[in-house]
PDB file of N, CA and C in Angstrom:
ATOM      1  N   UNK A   1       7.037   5.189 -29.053  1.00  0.00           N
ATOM      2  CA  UNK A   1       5.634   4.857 -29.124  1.00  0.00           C
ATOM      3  C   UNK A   1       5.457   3.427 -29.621  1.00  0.00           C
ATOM      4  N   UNK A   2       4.538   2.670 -28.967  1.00  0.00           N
ATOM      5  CA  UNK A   2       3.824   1.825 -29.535  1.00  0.00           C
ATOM      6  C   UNK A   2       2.232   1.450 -29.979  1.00  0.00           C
ATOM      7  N   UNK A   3       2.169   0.426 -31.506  1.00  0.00           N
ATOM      8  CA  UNK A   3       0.770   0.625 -31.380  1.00  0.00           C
ATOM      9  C   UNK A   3       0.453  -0.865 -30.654  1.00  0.00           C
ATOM     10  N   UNK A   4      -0.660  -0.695 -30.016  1.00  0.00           N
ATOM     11  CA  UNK A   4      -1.132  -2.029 -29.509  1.00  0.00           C
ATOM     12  C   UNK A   4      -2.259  -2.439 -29.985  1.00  0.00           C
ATOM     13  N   UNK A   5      -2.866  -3.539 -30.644  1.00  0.00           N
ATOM     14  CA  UNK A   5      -4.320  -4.047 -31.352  1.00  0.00           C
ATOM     15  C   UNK A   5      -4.921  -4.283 -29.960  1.00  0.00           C
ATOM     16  N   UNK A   6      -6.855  -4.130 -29.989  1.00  0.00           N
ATOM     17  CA  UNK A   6      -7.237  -4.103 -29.280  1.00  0.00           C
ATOM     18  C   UNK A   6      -8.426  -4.727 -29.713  1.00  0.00           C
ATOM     19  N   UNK A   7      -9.229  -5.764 -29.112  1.00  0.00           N
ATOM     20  CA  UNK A   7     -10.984  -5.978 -29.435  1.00  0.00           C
ATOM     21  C   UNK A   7     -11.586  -4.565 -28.876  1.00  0.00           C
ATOM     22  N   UNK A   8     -12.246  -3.837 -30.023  1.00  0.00           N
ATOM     23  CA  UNK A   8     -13.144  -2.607 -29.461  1.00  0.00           C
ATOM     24  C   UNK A   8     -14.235  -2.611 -29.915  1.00  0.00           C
ATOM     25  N   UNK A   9     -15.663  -2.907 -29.298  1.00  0.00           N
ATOM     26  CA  UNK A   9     -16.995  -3.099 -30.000  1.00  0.00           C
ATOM     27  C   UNK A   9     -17.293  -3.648 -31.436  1.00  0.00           C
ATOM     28  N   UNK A  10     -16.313  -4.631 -31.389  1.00  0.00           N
ATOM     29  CA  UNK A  10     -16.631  -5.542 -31.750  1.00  0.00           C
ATOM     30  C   UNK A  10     -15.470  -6.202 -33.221  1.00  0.00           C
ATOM     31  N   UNK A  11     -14.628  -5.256 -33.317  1.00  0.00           N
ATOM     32  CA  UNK A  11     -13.476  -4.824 -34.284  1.00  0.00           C
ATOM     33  C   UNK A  11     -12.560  -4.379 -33.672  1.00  0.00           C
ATOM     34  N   UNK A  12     -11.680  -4.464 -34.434  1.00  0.00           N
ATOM     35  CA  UNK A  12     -10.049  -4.731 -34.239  1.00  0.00           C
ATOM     36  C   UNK A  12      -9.605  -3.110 -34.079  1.00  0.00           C
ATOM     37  N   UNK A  13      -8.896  -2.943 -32.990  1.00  0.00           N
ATOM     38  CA  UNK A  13      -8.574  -0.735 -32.594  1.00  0.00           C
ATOM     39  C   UNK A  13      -7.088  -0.445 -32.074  1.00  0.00           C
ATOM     40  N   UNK A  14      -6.670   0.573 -32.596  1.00  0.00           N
ATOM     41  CA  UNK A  14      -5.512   0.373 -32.308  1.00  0.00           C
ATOM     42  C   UNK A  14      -5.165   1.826 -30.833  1.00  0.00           C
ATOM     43  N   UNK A  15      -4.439   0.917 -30.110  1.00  0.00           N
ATOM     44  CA  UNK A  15      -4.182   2.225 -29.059  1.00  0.00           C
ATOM     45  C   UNK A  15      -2.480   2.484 -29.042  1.00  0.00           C
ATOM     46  N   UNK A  16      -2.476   3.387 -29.126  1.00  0.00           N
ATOM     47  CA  UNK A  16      -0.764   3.886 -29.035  1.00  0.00           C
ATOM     48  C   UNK A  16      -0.523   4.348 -27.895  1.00  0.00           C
ATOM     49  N   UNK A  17       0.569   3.639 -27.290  1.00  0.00           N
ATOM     50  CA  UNK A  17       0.894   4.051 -25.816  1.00  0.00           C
ATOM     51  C   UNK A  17       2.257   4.569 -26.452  1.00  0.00           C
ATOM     52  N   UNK A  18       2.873   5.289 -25.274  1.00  0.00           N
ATOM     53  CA  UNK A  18       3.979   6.419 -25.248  1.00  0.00           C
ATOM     54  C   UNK A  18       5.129   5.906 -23.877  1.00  0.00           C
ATOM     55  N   UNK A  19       5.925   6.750 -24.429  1.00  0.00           N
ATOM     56  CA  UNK A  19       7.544   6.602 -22.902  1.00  0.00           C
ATOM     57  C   UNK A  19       7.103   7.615 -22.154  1.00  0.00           C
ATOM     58  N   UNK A  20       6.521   7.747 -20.860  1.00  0.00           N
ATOM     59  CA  UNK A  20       6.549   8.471 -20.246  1.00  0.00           C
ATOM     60  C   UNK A  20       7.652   9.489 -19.994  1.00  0.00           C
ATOM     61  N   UNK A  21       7.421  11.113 -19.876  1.00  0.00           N
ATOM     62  CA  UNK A  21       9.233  11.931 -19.343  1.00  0.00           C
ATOM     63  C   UNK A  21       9.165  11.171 -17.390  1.00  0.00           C
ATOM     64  N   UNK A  22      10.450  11.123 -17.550  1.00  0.00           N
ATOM     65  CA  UNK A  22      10.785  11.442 -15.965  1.00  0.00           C
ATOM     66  C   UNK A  22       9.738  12.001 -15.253  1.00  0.00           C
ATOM     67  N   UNK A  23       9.504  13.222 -15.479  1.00  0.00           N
ATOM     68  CA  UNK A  23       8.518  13.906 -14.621  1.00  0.00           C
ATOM     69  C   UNK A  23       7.497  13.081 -14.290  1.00  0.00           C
ATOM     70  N   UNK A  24       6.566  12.688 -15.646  1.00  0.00           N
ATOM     71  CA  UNK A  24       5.318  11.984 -15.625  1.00  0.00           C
ATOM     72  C   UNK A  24       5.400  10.680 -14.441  1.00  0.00           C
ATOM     73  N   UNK A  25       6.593   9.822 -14.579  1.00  0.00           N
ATOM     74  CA  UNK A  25       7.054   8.933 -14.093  1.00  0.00           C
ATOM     75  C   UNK A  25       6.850   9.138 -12.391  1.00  0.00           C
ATOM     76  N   UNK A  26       7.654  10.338 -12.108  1.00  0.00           N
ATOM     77  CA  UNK A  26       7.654  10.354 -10.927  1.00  0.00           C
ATOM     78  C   UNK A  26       6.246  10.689  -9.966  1.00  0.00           C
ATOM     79  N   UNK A  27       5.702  11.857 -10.899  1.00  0.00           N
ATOM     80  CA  UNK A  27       4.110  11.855 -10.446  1.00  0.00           C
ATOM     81  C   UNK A  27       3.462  10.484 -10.333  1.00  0.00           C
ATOM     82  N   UNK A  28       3.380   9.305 -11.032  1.00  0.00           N
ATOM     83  CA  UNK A  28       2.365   8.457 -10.901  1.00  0.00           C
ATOM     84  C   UNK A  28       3.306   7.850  -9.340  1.00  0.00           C
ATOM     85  N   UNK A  29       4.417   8.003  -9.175  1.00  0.00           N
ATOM     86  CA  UNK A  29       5.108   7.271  -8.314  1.00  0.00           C
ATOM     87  C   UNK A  29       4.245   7.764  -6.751  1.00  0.00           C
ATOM     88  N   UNK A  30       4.260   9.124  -6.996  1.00  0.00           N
ATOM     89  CA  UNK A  30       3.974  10.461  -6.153  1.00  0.00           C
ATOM     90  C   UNK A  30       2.686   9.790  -5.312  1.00  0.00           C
ATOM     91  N   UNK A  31       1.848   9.628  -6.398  1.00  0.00           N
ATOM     92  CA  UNK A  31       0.525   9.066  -6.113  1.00  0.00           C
ATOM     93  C   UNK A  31       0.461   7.717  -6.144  1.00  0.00           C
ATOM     94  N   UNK A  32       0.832   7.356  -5.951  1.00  0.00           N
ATOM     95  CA  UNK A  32       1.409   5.565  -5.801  1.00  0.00           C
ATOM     96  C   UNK A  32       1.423   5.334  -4.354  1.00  0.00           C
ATOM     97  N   UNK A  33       2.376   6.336  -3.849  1.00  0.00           N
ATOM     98  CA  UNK A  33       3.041   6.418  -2.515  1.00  0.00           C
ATOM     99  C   UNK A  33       2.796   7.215  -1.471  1.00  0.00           C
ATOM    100  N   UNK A  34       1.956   6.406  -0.110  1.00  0.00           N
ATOM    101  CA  UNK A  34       1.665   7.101   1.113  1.00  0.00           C
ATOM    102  C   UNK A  34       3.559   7.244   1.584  1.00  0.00           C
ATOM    103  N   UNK A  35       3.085   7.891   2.708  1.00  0.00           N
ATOM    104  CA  UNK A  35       4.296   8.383   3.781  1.00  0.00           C
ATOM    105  C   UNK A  35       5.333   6.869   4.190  1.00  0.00           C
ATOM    106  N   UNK A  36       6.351   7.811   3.626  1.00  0.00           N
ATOM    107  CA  UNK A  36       7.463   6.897   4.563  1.00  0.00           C
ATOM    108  C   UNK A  36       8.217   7.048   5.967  1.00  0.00           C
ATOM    109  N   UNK A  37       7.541   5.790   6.592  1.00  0.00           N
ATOM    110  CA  UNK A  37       7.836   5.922   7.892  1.00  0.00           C
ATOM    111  C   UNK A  37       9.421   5.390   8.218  1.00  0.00           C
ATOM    112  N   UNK A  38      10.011   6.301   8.844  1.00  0.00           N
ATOM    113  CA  UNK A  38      11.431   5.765   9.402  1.00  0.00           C
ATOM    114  C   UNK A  38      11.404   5.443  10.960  1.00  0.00           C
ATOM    115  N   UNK A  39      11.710   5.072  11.434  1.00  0.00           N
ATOM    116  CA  UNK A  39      11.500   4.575  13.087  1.00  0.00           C
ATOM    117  C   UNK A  39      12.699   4.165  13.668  1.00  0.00           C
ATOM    118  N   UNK A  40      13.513   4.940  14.333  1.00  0.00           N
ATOM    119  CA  UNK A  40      14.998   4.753  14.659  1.00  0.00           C
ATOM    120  C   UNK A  40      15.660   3.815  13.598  1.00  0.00           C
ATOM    121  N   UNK A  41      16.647   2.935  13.595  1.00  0.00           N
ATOM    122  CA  UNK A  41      17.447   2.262  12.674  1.00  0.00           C
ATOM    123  C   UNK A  41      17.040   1.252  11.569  1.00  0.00           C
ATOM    124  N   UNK A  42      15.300   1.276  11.803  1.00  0.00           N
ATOM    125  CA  UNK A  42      14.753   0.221  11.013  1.00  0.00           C
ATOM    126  C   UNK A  42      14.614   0.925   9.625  1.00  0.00           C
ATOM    127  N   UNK A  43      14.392  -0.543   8.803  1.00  0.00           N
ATOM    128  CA  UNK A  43      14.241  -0.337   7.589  1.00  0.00           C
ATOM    129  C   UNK A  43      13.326   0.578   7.110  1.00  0.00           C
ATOM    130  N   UNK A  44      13.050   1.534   6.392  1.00  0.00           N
ATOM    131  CA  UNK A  44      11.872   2.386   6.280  1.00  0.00           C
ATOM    132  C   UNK A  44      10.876   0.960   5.477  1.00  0.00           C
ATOM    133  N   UNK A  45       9.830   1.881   6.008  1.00  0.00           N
ATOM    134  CA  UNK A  45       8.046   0.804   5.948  1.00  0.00           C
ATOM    135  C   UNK A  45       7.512   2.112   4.440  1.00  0.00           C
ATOM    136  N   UNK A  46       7.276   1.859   3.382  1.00  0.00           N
ATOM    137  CA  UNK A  46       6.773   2.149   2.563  1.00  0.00           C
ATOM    138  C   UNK A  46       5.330   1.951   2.204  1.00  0.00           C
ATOM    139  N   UNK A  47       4.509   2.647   2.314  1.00  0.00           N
ATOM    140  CA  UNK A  47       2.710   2.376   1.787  1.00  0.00           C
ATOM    141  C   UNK A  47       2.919   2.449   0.453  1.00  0.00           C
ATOM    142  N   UNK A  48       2.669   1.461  -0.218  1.00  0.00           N
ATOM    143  CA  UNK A  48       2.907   0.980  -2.102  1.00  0.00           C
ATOM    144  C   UNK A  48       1.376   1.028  -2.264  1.00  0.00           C
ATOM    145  N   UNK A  49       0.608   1.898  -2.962  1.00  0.00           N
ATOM    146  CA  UNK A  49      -0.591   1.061  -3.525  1.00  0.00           C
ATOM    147  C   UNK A  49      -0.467   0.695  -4.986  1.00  0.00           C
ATOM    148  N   UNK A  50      -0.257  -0.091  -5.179  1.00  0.00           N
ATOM    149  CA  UNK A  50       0.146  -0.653  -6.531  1.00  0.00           C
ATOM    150  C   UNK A  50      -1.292  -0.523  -7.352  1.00  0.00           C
ATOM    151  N   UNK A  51      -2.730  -0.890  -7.341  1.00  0.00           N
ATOM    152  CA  UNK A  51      -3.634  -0.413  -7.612  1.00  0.00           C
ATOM    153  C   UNK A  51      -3.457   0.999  -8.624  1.00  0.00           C
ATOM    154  N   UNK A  52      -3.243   1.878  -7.054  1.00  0.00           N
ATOM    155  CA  UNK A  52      -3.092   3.072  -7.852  1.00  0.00           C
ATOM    156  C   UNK A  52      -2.363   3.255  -8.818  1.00  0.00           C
ATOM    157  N   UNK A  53      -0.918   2.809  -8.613  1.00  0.00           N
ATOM    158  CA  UNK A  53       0.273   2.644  -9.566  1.00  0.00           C
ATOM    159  C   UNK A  53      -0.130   2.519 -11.270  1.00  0.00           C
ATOM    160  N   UNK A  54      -0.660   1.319 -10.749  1.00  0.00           N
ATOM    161  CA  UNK A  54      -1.176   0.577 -12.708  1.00  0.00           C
ATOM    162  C   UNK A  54      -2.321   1.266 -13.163  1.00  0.00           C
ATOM    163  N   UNK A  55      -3.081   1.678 -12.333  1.00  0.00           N
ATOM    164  CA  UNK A  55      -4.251   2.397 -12.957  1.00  0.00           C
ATOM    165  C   UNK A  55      -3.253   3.778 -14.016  1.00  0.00           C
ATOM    166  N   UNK A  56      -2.726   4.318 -13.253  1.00  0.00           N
ATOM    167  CA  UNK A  56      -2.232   6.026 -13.894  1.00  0.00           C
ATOM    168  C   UNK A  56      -1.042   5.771 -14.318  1.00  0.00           C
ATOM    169  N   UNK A  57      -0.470   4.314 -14.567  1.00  0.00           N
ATOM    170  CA  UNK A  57       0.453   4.302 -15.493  1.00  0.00           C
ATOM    171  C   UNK A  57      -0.258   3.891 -17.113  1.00  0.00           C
ATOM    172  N   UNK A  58      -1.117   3.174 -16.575  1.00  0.00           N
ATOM    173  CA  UNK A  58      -1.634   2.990 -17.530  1.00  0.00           C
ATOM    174  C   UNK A  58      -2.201   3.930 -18.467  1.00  0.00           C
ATOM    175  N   UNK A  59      -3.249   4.700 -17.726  1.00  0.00           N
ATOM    176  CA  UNK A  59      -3.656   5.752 -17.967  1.00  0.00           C
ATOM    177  C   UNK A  59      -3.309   6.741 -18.687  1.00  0.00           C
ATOM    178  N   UNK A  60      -1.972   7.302 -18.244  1.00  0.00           N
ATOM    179  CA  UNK A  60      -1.052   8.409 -18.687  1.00  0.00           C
ATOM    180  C   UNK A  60      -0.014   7.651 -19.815  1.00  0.00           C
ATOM    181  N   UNK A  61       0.191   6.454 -20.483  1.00  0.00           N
ATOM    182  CA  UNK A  61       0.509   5.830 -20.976  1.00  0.00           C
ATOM    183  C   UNK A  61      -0.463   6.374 -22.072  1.00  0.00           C
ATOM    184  N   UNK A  62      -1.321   5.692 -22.409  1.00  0.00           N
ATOM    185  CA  UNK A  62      -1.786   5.875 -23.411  1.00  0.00           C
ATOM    186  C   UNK A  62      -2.221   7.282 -24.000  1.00  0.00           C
ATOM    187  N   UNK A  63      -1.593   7.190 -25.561  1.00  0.00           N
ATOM    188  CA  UNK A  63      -1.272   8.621 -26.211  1.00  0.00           C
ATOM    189  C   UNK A  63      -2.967   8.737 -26.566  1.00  0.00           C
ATOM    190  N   UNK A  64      -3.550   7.594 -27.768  1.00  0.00           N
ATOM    191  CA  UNK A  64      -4.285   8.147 -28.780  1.00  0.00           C
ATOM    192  C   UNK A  64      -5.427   6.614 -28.130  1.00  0.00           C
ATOM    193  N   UNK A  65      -6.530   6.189 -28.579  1.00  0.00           N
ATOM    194  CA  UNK A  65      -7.295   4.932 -28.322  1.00  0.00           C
ATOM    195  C   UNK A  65      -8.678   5.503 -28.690  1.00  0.00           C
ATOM    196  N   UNK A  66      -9.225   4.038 -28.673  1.00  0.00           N
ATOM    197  CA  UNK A  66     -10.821   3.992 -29.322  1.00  0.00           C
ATOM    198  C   UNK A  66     -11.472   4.708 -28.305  1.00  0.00           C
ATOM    199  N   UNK A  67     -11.916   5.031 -27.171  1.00  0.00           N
ATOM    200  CA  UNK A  67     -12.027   5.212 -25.913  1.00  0.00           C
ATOM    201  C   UNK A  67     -11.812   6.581 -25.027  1.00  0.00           C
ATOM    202  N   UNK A  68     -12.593   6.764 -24.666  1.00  0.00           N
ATOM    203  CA  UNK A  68     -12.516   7.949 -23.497  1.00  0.00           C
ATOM    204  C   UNK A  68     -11.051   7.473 -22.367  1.00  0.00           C
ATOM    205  N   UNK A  69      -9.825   8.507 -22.441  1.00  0.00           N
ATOM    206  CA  UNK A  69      -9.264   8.457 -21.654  1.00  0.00           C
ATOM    207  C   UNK A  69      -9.401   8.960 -19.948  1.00  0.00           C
ATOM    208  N   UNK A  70      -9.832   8.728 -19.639  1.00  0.00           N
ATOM    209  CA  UNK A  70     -10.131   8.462 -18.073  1.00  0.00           C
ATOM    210  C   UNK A  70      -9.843   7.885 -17.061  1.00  0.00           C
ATOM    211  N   UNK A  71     -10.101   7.749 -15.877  1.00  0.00           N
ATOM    212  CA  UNK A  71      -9.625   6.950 -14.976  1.00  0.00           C
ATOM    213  C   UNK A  71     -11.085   5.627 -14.933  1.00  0.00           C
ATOM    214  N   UNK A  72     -12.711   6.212 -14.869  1.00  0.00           N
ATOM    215  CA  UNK A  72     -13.298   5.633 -15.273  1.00  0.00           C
ATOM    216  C   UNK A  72     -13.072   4.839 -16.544  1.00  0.00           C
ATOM    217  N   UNK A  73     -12.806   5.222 -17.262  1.00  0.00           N
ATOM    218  CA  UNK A  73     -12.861   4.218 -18.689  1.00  0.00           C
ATOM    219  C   UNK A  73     -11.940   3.355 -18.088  1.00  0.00           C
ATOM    220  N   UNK A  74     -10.536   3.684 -17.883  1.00  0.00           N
ATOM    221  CA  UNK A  74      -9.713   2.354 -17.681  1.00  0.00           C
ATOM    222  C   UNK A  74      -9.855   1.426 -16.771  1.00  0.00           C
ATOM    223  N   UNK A  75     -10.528   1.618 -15.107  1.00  0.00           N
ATOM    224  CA  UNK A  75     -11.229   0.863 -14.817  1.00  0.00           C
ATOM    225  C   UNK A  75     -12.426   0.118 -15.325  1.00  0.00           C
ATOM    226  N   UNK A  76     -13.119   0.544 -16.040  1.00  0.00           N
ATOM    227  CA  UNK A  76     -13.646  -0.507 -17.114  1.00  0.00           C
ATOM    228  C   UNK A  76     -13.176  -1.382 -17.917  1.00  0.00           C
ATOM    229  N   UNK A  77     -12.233  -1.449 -18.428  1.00  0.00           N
ATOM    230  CA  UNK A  77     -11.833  -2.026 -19.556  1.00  0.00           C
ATOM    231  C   UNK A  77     -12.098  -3.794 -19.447  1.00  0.00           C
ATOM    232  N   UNK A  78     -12.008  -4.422 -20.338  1.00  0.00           N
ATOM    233  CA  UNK A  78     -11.903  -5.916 -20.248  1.00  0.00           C
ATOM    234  C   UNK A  78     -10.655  -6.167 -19.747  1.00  0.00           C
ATOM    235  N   UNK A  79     -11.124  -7.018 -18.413  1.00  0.00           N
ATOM    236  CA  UNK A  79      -9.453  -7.401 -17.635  1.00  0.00           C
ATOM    237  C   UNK A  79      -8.587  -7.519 -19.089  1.00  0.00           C
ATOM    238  N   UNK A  80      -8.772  -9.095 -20.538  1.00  0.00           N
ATOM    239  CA  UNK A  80      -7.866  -8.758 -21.059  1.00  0.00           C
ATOM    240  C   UNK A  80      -6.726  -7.764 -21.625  1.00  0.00           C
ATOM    241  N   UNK A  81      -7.874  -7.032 -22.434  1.00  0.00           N
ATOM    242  CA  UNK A  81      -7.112  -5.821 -23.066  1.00  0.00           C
ATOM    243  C   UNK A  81      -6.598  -4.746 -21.746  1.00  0.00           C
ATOM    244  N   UNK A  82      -6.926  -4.533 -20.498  1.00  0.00           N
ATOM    245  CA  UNK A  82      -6.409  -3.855 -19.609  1.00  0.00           C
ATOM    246  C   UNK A  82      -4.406  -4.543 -19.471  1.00  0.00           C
ATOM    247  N   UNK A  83      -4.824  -5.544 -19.692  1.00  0.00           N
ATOM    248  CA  UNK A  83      -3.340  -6.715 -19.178  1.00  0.00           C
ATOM    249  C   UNK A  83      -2.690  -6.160 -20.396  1.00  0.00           C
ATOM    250  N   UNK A  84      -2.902  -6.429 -21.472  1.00  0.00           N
ATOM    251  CA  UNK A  84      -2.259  -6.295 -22.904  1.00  0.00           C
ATOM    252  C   UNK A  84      -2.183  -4.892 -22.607  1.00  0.00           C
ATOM    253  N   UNK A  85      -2.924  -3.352 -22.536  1.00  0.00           N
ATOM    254  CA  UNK A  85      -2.120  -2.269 -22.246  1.00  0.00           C
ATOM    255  C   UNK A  85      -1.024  -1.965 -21.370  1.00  0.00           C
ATOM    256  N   UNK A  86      -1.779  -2.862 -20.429  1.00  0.00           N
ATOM    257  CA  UNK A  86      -0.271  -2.425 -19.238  1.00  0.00           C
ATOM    258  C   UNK A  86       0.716  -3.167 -19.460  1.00  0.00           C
ATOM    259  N   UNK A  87       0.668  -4.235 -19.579  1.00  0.00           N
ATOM    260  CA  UNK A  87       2.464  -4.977 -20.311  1.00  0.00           C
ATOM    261  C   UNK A  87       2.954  -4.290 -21.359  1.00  0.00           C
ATOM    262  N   UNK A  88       2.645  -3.489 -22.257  1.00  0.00           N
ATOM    263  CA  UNK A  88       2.953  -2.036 -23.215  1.00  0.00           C
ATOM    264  C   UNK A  88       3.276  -1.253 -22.478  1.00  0.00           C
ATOM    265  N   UNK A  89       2.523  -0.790 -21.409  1.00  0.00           N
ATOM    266  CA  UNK A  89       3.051   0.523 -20.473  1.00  0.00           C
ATOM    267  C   UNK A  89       4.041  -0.019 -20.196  1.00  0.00           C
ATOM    268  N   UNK A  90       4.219  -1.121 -19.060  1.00  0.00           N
ATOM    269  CA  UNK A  90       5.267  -1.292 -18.142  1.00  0.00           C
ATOM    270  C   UNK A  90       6.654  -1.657 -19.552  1.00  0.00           C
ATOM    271  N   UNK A  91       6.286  -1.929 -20.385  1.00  0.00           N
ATOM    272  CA  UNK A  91       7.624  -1.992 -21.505  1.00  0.00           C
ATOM    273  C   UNK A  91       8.294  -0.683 -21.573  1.00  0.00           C
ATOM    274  N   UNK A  92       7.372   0.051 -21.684  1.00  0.00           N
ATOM    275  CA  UNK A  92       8.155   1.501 -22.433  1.00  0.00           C
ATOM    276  C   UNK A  92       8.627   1.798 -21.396  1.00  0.00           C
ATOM    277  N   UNK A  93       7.829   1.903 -20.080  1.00  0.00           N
ATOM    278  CA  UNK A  93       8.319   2.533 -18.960  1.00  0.00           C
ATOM    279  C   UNK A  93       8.051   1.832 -17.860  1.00  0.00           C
ATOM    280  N   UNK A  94       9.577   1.013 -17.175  1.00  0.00           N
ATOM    281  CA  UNK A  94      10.058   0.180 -16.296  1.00  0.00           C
ATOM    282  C   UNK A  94      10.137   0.915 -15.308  1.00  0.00           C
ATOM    283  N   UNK A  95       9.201   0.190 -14.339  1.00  0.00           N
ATOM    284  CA  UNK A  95       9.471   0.299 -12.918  1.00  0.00           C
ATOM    285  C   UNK A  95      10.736   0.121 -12.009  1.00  0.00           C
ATOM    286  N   UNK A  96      11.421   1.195 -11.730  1.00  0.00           N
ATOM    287  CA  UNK A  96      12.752   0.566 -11.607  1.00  0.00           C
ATOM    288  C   UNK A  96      12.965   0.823 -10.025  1.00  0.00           C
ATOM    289  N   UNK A  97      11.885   0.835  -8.949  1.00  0.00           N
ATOM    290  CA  UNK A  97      12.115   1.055  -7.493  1.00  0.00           C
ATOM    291  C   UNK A  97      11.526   2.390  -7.105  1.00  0.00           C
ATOM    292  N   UNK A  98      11.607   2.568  -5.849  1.00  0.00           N
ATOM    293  CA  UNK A  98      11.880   3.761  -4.828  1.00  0.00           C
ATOM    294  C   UNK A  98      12.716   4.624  -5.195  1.00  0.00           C
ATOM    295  N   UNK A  99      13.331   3.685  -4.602  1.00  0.00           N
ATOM    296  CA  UNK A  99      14.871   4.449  -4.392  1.00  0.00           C
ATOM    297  C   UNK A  99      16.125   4.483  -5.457  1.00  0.00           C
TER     298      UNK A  99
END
C-alpha cells in the first residue's frame, strides 16, 4: 500500500492505493481489451483501449480516499491529482503486456 497526498476541497487528503491480486489485474486487462484478430500468418491486431485501461486501474487501485469511489468520481477528478493517482497505480501495479 501506498499513501498518496491529495488537494481535496480545499485541504490536504490522503488516498491509499493498493497492489492489485493477479486476478484484479487481469480483469481490468479483460476490459481493456476488444477481440483479437488473427488473419492467416499476420501479426495479431489487438483493440487496446487504454482509456478504459487507466480509468479501472485506477479505480480499483484505490483502497480508502476523500471521495466517492466510482467510475464517475474518477472521471472527474482534477487532471492533476488524477496523474498523481495513476503514477501510484501504475507503480504498485506494472503493466507488463498482453502476452
Amino acid at each position: 500500500m501506498v499513501e498518496v497526498k491529495i488537494p481535496w476541497n480545499g485541504k490536504e487528503e490522503t488516498v491509499v492505493m493498493k497492489k492489485l491480486t493477479w486476478g484484479e489485474m487481469n480483469e481490468i486487462i479483460r476490459q481493456a481489451v476488444g477481440k483479437i484478430k488473427i488473419i492467416g500468418a499476420e501479426t495479431p491486431a489487438v483493440d487496446f483501449d487504454i482509456v478504459t485501461f487507466r480509468e479501472q486501474l485506477l479505480m480499483k487501485s484505490i483502497q480508502s480516499a476523500p471521495f466517492k469511489i466510482d467510475i464517475e468520481t474518477v472521471r472527474g477528478l482534477d487532471p492533476e491529482v488524477a496523474d498523481k493517482l495513476l503514477a501510484a497505480a501504475l507503480a504498485l501495479n506494472p503493466f507488463r503486456g498482453l502476452l
